[in-house]
N, C-alpha and C. Protein backbone atom coordinates (compact mmCIF):
# COMPACT_ATOMS: atom_id res chain seq x y z
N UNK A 1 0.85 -1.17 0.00
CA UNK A 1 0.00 0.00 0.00
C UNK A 1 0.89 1.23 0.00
N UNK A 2 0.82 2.58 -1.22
CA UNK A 2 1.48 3.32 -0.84
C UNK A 2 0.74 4.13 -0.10
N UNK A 3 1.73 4.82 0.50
CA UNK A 3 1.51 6.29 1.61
C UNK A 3 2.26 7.09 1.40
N UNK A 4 1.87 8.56 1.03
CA UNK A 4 2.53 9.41 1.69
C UNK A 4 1.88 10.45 2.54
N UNK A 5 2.76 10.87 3.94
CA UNK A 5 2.62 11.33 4.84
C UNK A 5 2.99 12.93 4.59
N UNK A 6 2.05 13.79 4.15
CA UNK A 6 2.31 15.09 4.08
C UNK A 6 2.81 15.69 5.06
N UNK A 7 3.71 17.19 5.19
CA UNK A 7 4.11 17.44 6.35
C UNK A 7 3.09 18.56 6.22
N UNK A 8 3.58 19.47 7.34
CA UNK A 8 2.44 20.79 8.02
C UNK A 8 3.31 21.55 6.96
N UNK A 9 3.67 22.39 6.38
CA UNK A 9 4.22 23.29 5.34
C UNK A 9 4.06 23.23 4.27
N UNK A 10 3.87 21.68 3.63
CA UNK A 10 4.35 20.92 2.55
C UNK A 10 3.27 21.25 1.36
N UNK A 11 3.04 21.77 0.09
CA UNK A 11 2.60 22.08 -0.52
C UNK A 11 1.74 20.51 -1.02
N UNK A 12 -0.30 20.72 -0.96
CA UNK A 12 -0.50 19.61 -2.09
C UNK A 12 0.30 19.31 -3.02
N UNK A 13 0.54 20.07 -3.42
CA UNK A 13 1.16 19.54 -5.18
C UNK A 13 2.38 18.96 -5.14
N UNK A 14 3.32 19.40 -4.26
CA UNK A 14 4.83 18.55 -3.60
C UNK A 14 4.37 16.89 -3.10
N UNK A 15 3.66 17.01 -2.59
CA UNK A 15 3.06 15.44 -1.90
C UNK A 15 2.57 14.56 -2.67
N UNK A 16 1.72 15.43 -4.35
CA UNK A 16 0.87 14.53 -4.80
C UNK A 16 2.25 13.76 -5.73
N UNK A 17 2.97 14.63 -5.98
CA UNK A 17 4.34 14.31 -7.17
C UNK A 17 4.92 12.93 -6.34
N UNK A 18 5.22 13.63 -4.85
CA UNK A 18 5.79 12.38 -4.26
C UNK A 18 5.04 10.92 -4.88
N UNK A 19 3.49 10.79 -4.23
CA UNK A 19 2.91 9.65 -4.73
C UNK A 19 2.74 9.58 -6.06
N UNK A 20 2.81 10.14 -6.60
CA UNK A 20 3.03 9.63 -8.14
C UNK A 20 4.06 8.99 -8.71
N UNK A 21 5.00 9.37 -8.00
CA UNK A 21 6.48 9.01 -8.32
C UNK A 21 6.56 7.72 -7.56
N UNK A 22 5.99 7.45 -6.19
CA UNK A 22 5.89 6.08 -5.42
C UNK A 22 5.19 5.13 -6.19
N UNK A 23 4.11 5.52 -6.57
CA UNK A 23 3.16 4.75 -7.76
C UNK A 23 4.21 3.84 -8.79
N UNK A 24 4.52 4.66 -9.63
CA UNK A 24 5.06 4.44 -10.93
C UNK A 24 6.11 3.82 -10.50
N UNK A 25 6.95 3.98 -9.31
CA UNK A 25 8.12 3.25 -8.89
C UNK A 25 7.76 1.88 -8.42
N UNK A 26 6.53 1.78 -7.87
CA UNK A 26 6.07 0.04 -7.01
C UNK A 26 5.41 -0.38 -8.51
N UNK A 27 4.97 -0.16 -9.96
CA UNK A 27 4.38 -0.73 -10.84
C UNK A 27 2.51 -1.02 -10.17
N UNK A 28 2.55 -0.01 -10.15
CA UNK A 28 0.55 -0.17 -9.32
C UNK A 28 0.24 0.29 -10.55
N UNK A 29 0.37 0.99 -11.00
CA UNK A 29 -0.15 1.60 -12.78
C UNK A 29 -0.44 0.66 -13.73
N UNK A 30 1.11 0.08 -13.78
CA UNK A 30 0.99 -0.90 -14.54
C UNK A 30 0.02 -1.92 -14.57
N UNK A 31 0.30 -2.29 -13.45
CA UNK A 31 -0.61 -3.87 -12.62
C UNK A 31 -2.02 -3.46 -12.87
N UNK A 32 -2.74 -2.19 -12.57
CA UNK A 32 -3.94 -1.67 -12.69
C UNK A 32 -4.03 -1.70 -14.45
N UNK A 33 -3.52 -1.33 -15.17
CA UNK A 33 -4.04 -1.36 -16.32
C UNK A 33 -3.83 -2.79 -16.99
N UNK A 34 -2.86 -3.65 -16.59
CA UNK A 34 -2.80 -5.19 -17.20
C UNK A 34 -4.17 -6.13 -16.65
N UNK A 35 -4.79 -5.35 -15.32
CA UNK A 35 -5.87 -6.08 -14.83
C UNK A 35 -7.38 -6.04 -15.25
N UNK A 36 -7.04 -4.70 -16.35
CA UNK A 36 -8.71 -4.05 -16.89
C UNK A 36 -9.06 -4.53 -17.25
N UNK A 37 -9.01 -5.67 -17.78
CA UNK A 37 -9.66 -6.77 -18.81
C UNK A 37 -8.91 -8.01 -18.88
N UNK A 38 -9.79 -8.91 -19.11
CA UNK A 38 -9.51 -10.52 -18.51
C UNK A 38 -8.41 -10.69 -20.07
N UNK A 39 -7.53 -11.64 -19.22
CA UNK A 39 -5.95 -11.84 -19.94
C UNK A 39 -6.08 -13.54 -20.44
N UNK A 40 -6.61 -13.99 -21.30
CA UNK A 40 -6.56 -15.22 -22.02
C UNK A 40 -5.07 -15.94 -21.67
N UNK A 41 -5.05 -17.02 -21.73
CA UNK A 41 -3.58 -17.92 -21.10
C UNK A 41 -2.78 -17.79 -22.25
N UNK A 42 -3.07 -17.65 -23.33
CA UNK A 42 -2.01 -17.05 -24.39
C UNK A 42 -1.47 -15.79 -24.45
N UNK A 43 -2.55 -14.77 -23.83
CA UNK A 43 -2.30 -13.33 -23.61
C UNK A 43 -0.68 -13.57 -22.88
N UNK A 44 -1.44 -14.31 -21.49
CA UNK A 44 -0.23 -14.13 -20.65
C UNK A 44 1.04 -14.97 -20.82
N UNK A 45 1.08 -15.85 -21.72
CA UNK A 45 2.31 -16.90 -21.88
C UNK A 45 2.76 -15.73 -22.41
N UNK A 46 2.57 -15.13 -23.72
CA UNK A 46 3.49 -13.88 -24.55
C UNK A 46 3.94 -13.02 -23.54
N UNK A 47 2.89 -12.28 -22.89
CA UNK A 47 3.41 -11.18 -21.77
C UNK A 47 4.56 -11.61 -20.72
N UNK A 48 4.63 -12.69 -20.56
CA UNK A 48 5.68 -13.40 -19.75
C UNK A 48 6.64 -13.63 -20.28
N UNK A 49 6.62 -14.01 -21.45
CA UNK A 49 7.53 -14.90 -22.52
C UNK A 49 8.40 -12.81 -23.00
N UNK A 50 7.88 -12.20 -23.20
CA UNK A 50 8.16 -10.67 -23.36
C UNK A 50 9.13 -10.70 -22.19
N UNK A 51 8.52 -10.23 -20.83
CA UNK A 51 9.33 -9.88 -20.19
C UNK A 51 10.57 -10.69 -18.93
N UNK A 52 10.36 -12.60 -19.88
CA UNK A 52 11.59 -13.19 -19.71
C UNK A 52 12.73 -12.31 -20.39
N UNK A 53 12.58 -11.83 -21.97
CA UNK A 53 13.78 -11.14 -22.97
C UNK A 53 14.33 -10.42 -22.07
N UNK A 54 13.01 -9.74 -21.86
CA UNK A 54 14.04 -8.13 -21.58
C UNK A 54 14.74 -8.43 -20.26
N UNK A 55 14.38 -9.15 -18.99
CA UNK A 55 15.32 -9.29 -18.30
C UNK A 55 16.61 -9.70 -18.26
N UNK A 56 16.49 -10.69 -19.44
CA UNK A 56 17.68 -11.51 -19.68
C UNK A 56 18.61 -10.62 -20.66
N UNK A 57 18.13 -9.59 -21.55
CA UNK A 57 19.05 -8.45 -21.96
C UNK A 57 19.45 -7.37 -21.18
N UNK A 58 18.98 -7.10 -19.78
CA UNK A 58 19.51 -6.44 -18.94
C UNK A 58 19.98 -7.32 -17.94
N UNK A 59 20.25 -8.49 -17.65
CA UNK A 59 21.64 -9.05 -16.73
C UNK A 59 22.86 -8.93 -17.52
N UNK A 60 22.86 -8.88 -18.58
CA UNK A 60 24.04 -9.19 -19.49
C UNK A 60 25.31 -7.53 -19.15
C-alpha cells in the first residue's frame, strides 16, 4: 500500500508528485491497467515470454 505522509508546510502539489512518483516506482499503474480486462492464457504466456527477454538483456 502506498503512503505518503504530508508534512504541516508541505505544498499539495509537492506530496501529490511524491505519490506519483511512489506509484510508478512500485508498478501499481501498470498492474492496474494489465488487470482491466480478462488476460486469455495465451495473452499471458506472450506477456511473460516478453518480459523473460528483456530481463535476460539487462543481466548481461
Amino acid at each position: 500500500m502506498t503512503q505518503v505522509v504530508v508534512g504541516e508546510n508541505e505544498a499539495i502539489e509537492s506530496a501529490l508528485r511524491r505519490f506519483k512518483r511512489q506509484v510508478a516506482k512500485e508498478g501499481i499503474y501498470a498492474d492496474m491497467k494489465r488487470r482491466r480486462h480478462f488476460e486469455t492464457p495465451q495473452e499471458k504466456r506472450k506477456r511473460k515470454e516478453i518480459a523473460r527477454r528483456r530481463k535476460r538483456r539487462y543481466r548481461r
